[in-house]
N, C-alpha and C. Protein backbone atom coordinates (compact mmCIF):
# COMPACT_ATOMS: atom_id res chain seq x y z
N UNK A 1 12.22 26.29 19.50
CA UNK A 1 13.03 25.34 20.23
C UNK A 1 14.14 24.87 19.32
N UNK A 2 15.41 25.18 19.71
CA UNK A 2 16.81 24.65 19.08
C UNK A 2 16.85 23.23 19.18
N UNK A 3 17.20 22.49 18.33
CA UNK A 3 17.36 20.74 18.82
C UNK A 3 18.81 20.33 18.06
N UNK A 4 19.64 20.38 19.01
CA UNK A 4 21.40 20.01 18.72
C UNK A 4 21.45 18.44 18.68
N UNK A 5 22.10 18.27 17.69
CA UNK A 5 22.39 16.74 17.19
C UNK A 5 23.30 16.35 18.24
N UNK A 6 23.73 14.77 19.04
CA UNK A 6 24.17 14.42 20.39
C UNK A 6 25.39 14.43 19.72
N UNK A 7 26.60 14.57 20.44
CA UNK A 7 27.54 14.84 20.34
C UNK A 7 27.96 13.36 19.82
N UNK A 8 29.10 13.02 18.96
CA UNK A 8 29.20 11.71 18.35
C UNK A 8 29.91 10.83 19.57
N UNK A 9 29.33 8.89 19.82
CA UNK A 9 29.67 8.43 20.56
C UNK A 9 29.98 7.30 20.41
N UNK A 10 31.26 7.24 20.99
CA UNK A 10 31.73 5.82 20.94
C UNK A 10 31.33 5.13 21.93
N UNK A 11 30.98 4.09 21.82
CA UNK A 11 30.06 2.79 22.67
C UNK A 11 31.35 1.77 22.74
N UNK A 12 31.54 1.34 23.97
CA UNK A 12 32.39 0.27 24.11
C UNK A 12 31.68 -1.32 23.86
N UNK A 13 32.88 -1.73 22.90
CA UNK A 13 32.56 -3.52 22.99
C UNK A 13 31.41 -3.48 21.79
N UNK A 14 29.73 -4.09 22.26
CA UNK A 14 29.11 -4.40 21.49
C UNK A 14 27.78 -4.04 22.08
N UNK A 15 27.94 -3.21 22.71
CA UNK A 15 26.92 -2.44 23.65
C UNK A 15 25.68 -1.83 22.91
N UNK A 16 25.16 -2.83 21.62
CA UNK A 16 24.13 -2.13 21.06
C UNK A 16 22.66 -1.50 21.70
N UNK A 17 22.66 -2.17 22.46
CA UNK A 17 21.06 -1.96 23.30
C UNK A 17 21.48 -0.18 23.96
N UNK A 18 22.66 0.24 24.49
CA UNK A 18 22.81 1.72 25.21
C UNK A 18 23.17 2.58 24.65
N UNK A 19 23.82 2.01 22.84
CA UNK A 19 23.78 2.87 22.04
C UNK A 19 22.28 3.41 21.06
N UNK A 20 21.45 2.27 21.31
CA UNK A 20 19.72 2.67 21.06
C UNK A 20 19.07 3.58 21.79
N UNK A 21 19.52 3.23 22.97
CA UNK A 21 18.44 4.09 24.43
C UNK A 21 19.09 5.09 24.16
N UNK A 22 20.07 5.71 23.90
CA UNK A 22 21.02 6.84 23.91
C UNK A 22 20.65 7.87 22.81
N UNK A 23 20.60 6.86 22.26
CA UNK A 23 20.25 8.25 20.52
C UNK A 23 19.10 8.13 19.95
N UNK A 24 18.23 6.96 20.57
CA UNK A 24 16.61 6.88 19.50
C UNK A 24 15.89 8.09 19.26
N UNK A 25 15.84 8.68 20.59
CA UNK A 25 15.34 9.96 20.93
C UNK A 25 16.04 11.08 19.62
N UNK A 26 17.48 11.32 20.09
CA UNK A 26 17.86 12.51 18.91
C UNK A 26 17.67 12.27 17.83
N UNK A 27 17.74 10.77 17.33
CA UNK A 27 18.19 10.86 16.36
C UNK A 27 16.39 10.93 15.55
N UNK A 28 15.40 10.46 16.30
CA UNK A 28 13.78 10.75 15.79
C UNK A 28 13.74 12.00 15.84
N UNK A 29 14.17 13.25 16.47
CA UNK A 29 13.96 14.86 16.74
C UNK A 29 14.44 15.12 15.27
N UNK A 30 15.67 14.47 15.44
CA UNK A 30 16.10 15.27 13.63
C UNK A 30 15.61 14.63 12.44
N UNK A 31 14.87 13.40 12.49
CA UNK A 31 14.44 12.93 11.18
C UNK A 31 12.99 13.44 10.99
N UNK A 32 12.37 13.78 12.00
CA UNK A 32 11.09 14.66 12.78
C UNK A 32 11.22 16.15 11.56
N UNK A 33 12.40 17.16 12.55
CA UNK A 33 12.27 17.63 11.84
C UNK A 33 12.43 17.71 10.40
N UNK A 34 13.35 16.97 9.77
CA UNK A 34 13.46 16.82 8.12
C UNK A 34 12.09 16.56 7.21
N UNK A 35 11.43 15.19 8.02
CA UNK A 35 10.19 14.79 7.35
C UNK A 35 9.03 15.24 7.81
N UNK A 36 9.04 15.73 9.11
CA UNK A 36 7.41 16.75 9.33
C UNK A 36 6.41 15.81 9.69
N UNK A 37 7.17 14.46 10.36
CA UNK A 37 5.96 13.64 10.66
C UNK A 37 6.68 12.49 11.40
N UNK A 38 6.07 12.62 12.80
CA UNK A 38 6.65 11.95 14.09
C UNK A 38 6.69 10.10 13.47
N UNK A 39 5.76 9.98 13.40
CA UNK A 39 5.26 8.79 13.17
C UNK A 39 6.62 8.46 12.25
N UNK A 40 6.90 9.07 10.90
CA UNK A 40 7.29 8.10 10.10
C UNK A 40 8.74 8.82 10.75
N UNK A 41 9.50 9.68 11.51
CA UNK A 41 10.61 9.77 11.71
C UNK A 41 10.72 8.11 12.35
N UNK A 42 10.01 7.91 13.56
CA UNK A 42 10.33 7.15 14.55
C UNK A 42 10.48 5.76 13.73
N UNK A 43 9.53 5.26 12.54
CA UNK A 43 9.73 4.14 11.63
C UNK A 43 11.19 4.71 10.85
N UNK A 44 11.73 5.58 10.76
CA UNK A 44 12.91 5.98 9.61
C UNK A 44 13.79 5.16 10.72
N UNK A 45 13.83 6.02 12.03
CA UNK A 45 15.11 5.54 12.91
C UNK A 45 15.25 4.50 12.98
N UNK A 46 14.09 3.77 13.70
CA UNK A 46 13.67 2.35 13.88
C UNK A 46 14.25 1.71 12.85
N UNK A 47 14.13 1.46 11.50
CA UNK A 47 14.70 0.88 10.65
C UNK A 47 15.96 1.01 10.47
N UNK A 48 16.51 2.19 10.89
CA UNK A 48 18.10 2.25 10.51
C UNK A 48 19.24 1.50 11.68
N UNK A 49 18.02 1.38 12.99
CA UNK A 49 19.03 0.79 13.87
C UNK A 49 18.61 -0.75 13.49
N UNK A 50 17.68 -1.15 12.90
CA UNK A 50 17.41 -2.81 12.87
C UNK A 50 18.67 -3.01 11.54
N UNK A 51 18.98 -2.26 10.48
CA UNK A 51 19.94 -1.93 9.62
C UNK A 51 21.49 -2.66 10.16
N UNK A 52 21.64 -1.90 11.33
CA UNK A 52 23.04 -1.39 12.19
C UNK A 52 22.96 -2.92 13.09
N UNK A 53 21.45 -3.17 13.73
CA UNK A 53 21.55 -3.99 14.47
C UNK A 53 21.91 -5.27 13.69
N UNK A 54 21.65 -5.86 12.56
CA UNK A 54 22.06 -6.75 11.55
C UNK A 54 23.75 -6.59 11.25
N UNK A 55 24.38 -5.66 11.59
CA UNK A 55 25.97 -5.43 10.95
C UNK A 55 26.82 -5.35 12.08
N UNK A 56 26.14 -5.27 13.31
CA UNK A 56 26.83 -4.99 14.57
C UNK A 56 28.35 -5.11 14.76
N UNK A 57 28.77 -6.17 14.32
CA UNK A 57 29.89 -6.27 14.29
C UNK A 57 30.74 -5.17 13.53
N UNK A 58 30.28 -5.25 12.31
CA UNK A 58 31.02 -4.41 11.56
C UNK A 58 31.06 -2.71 11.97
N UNK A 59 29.44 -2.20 12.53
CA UNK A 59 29.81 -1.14 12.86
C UNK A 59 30.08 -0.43 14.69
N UNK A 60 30.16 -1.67 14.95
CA UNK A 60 30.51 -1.42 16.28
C UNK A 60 32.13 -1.23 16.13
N UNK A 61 32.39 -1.19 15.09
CA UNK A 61 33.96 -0.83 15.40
C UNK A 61 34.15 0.37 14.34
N UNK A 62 33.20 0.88 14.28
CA UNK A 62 33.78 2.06 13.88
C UNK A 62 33.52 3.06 14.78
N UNK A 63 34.32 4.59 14.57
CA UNK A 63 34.38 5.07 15.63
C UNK A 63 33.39 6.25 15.84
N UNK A 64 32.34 6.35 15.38
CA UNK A 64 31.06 6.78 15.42
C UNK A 64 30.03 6.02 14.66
N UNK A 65 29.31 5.14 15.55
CA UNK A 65 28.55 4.03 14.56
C UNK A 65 26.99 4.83 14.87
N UNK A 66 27.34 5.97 15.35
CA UNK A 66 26.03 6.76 15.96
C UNK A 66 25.70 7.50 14.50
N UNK A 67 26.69 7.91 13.65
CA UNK A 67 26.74 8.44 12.17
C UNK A 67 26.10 7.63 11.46
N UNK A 68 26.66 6.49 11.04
CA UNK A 68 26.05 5.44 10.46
C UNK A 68 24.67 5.36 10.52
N UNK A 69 23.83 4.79 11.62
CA UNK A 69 22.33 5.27 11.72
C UNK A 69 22.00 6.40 11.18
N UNK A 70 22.30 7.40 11.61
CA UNK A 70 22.40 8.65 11.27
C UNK A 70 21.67 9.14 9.76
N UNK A 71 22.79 8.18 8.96
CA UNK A 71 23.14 8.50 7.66
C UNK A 71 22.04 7.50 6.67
N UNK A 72 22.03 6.18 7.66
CA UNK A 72 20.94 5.28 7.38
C UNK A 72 19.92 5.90 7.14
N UNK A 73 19.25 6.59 8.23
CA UNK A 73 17.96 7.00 8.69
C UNK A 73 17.44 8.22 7.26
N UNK A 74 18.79 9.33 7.70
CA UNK A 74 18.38 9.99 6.16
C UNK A 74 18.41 9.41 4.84
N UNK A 75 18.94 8.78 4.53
CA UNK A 75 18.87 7.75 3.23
C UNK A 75 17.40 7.46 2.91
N UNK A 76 17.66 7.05 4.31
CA UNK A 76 15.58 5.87 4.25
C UNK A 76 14.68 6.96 4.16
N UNK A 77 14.51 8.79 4.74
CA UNK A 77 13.74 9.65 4.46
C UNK A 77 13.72 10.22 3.20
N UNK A 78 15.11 10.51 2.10
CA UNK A 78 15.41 11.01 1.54
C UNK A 78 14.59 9.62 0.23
N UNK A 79 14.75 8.47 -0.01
CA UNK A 79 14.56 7.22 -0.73
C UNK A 79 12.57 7.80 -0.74
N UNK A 80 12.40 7.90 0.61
CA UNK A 80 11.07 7.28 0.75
C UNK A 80 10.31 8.80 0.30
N UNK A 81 10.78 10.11 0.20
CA UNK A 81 10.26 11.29 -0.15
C UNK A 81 10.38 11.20 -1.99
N UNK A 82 11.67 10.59 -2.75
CA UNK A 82 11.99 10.64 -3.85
C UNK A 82 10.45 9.68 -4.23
N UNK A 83 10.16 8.79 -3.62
CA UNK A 83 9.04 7.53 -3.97
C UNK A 83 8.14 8.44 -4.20
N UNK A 84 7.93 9.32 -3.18
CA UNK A 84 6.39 9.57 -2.77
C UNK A 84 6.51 10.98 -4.30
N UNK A 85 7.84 11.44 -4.41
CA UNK A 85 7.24 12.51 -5.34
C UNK A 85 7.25 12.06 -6.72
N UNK A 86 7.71 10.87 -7.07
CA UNK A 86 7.73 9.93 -8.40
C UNK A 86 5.48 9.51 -8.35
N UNK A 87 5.68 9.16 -7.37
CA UNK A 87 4.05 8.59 -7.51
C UNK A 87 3.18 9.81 -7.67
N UNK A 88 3.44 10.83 -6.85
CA UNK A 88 2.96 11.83 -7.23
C UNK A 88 2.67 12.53 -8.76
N UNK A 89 4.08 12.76 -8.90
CA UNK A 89 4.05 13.29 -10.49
C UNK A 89 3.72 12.26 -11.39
N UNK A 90 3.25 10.75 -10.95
CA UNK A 90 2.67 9.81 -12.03
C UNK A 90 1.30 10.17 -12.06
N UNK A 91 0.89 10.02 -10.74
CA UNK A 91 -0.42 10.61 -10.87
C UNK A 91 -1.15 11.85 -11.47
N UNK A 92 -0.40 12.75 -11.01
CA UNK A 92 -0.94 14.24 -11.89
C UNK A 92 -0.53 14.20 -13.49
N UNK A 93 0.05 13.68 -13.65
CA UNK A 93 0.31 13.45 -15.61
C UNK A 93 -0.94 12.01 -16.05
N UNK A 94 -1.42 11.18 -15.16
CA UNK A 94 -1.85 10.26 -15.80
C UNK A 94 -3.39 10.40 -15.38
N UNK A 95 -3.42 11.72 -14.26
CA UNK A 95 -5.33 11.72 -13.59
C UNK A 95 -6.32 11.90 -15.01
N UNK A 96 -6.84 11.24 -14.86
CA UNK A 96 -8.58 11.81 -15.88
C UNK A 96 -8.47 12.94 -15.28
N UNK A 97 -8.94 13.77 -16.14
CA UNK A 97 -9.43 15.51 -15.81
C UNK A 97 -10.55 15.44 -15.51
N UNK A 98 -11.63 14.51 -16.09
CA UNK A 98 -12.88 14.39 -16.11
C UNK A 98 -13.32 13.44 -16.37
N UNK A 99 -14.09 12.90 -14.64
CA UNK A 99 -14.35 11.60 -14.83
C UNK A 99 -16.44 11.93 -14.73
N UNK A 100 -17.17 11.98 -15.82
CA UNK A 100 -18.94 11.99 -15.06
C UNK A 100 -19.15 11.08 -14.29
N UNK A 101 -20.55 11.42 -13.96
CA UNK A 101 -21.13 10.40 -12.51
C UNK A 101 -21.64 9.74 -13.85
N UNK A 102 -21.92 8.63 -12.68
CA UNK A 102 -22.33 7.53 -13.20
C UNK A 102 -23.78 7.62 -13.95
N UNK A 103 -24.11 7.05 -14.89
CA UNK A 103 -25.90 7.45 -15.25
C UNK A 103 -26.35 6.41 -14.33
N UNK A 104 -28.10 7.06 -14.16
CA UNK A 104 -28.80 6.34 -12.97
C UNK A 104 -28.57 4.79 -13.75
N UNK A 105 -28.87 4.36 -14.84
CA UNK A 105 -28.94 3.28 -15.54
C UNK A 105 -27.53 2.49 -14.80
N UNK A 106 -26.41 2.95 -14.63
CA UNK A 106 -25.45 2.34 -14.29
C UNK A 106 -25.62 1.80 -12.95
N UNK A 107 -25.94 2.82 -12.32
CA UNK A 107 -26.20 3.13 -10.52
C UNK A 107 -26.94 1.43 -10.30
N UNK A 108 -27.85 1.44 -10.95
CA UNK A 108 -29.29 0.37 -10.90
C UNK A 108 -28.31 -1.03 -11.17
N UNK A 109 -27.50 -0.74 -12.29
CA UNK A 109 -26.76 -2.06 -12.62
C UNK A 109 -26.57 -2.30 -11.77
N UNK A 110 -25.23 -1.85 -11.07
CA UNK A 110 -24.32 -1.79 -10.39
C UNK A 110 -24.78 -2.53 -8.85
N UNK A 111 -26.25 -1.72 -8.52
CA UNK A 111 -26.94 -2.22 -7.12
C UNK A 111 -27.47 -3.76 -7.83
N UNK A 112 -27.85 -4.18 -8.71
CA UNK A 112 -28.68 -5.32 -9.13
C UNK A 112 -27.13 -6.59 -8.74
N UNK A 113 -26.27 -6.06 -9.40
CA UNK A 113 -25.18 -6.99 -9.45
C UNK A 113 -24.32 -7.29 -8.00
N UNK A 114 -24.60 -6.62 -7.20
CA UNK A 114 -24.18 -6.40 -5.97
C UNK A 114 -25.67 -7.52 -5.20
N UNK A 115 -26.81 -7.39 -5.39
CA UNK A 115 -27.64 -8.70 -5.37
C UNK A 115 -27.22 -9.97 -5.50
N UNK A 116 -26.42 -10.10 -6.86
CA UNK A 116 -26.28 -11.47 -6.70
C UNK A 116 -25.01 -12.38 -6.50
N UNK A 117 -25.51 -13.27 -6.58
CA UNK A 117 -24.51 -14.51 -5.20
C UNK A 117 -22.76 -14.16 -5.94
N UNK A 118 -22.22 -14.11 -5.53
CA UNK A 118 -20.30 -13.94 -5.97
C UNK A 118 -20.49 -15.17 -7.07
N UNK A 119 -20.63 -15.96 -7.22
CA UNK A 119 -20.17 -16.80 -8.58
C UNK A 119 -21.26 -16.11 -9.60
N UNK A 120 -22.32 -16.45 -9.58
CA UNK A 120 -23.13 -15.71 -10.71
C UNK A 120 -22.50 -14.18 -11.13
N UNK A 121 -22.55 -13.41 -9.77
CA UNK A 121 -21.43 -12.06 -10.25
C UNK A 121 -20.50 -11.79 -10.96
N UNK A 122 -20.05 -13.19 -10.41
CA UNK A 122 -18.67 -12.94 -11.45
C UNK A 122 -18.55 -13.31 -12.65
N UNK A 123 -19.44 -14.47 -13.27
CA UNK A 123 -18.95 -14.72 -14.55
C UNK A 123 -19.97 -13.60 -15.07
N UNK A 124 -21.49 -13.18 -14.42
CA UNK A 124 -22.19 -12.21 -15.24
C UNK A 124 -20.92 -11.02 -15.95
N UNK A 125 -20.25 -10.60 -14.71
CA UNK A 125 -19.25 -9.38 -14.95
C UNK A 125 -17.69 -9.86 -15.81
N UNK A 126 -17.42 -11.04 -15.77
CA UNK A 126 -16.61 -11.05 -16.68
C UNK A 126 -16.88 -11.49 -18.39
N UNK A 127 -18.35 -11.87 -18.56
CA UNK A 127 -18.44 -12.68 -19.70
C UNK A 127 -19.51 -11.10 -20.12
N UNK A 128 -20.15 -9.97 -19.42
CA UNK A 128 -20.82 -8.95 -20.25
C UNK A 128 -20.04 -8.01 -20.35
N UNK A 129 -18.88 -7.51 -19.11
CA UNK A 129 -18.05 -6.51 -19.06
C UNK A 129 -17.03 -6.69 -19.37
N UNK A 130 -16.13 -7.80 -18.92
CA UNK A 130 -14.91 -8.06 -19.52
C UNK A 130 -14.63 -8.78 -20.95
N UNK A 131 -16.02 -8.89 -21.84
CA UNK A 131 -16.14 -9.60 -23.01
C UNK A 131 -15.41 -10.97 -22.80
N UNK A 132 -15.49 -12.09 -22.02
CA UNK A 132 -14.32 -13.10 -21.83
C UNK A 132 -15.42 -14.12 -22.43
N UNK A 133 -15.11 -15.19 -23.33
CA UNK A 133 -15.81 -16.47 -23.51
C UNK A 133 -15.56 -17.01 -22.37
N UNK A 134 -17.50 -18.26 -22.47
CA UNK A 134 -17.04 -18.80 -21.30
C UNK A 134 -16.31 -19.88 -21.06
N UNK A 135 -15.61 -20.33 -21.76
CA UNK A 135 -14.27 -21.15 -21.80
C UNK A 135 -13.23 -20.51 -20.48
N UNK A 136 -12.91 -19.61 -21.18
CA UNK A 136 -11.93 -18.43 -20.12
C UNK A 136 -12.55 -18.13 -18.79
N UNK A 137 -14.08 -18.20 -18.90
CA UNK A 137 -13.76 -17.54 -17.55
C UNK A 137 -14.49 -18.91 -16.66
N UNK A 138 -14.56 -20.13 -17.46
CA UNK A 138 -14.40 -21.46 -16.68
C UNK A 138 -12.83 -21.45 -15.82
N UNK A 139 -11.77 -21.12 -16.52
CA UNK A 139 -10.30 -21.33 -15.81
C UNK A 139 -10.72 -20.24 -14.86
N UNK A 140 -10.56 -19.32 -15.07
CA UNK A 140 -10.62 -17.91 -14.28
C UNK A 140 -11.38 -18.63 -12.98
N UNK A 141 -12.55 -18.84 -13.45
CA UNK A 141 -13.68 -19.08 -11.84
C UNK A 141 -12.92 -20.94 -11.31
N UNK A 142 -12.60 -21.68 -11.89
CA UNK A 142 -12.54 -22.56 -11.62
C UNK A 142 -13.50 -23.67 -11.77
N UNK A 143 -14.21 -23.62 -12.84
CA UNK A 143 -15.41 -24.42 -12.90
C UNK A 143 -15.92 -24.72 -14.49
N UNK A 144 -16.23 -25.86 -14.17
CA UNK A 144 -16.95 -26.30 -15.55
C UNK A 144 -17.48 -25.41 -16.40
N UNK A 145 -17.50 -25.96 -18.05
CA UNK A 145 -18.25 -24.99 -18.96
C UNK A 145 -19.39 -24.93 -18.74
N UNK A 146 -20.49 -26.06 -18.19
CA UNK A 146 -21.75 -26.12 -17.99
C UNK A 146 -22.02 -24.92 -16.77
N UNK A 147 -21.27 -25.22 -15.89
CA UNK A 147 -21.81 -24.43 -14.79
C UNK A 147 -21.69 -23.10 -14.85
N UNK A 148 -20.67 -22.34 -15.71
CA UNK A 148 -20.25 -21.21 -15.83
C UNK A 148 -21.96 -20.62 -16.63
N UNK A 149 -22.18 -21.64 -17.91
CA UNK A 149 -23.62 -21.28 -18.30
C UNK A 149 -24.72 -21.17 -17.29
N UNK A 150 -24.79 -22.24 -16.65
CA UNK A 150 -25.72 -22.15 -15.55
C UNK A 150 -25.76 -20.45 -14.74
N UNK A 151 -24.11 -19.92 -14.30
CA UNK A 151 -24.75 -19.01 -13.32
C UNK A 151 -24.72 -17.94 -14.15
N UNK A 152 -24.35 -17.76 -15.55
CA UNK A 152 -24.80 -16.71 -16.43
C UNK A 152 -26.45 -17.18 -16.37
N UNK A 153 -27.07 -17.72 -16.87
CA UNK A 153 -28.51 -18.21 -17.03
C UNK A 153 -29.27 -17.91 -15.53
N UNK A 154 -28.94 -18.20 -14.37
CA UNK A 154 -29.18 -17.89 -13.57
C UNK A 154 -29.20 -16.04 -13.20
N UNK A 155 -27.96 -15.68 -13.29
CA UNK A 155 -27.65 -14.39 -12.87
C UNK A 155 -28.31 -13.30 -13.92
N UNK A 156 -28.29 -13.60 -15.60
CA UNK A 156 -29.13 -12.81 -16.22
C UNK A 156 -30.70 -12.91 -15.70
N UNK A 157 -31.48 -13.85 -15.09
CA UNK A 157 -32.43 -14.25 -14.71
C UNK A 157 -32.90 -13.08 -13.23
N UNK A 158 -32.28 -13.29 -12.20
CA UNK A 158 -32.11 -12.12 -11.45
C UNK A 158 -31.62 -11.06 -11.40
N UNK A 159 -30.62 -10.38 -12.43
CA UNK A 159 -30.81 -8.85 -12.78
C UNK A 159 -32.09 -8.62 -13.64
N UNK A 160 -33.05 -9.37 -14.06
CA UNK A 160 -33.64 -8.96 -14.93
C UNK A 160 -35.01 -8.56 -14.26
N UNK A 161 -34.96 -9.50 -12.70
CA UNK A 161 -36.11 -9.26 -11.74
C UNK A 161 -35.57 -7.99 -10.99
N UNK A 162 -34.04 -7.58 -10.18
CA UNK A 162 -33.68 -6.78 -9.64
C UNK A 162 -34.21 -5.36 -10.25
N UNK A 163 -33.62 -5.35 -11.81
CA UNK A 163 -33.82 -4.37 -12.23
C UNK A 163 -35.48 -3.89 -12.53
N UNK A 164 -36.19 -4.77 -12.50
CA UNK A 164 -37.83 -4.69 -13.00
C UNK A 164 -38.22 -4.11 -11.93
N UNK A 165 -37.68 -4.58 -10.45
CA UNK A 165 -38.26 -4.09 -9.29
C UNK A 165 -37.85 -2.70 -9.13
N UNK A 166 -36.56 -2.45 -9.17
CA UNK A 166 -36.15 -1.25 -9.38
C UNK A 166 -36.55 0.20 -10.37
N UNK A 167 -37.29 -0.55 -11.23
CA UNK A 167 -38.18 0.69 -12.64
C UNK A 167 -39.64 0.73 -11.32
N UNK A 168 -40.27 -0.09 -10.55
CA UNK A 168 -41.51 -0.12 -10.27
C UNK A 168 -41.67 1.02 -8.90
């Protein structure tokens, strides 16, 4: 199937709404085909006329403001493909090659700590994993030095039953 770009049109006055209905269609077929994906053509166009629709004035007087979108739209495919192949090539230069599974020992942690209550969790995981005194991770949690001891004292207290149940 051939798909011919609409012939360029001048819109009288400020007639933005019949210059939308008029070209949303072509102008999604050709950003369609460039990017290979309906969905994000129709967000490319879409954005280039909310673009146009913000300048109206200015490009309603030019004498193909149907270009303009146009030119918008590829910009915004061409911007948003350069993104996607920058993140890309960050990723493949920065992937672990090799990440192992987890040891069962971890697995067990991991379920024990998922047991207990979100405040005990958290200072357990920031004051054994993140090495943080509990000074620091009083600001962090929002709470007293006493209490921060408390749900360490507490939370070492129930991984120590989680995990016992878990060896049995």
């Amino acid at each position: 199937m051939m798909v011919r770009a609409a012939p360029p049109t001048s819109v009288g006055g400020n007639d933005f709404e019949a210059l939308y209905a008029a070209h949303f269609h072509s102008l999604t077929v050709q950003l369609y085909a460039y990017a290979g994906d309906m969905g994000q053509a129709q967000e490319l166009v879409q954005e280039a006329f909310c673009r146009a629709f913000s300048r109206w004035k200015q490009i309603s007087a030019y004498e193909d403001p149907v270009a303009w979108v146009r030119k918008v739209a590829w910009n915004l495919a061409t911007s948003r493909w350069r993104k996607a192949r920058t993140a890309a090539n960050f990723l493949r230069k920065h992937r672990e090659q090799h990440v192992s599974a987890p040891s069962p020992d971890r697995v067990a942690l991991a379920a024990a700590l998922a047991k207990l209550p979100e405040k005990q969790r958290g200072a357990v995981v920031l004051h054994y994993l993140a090495d943080m005194p509990i000074t620091e991770i009083a600001v962090v949690l929002g709470a007293a030095e006493g209490t921060v001891k408390s749900w360490l004292h507490r939370g070492r207290t129930a991984l120590a039953a989680h995990l016992t149940e878990q060896e049995n």
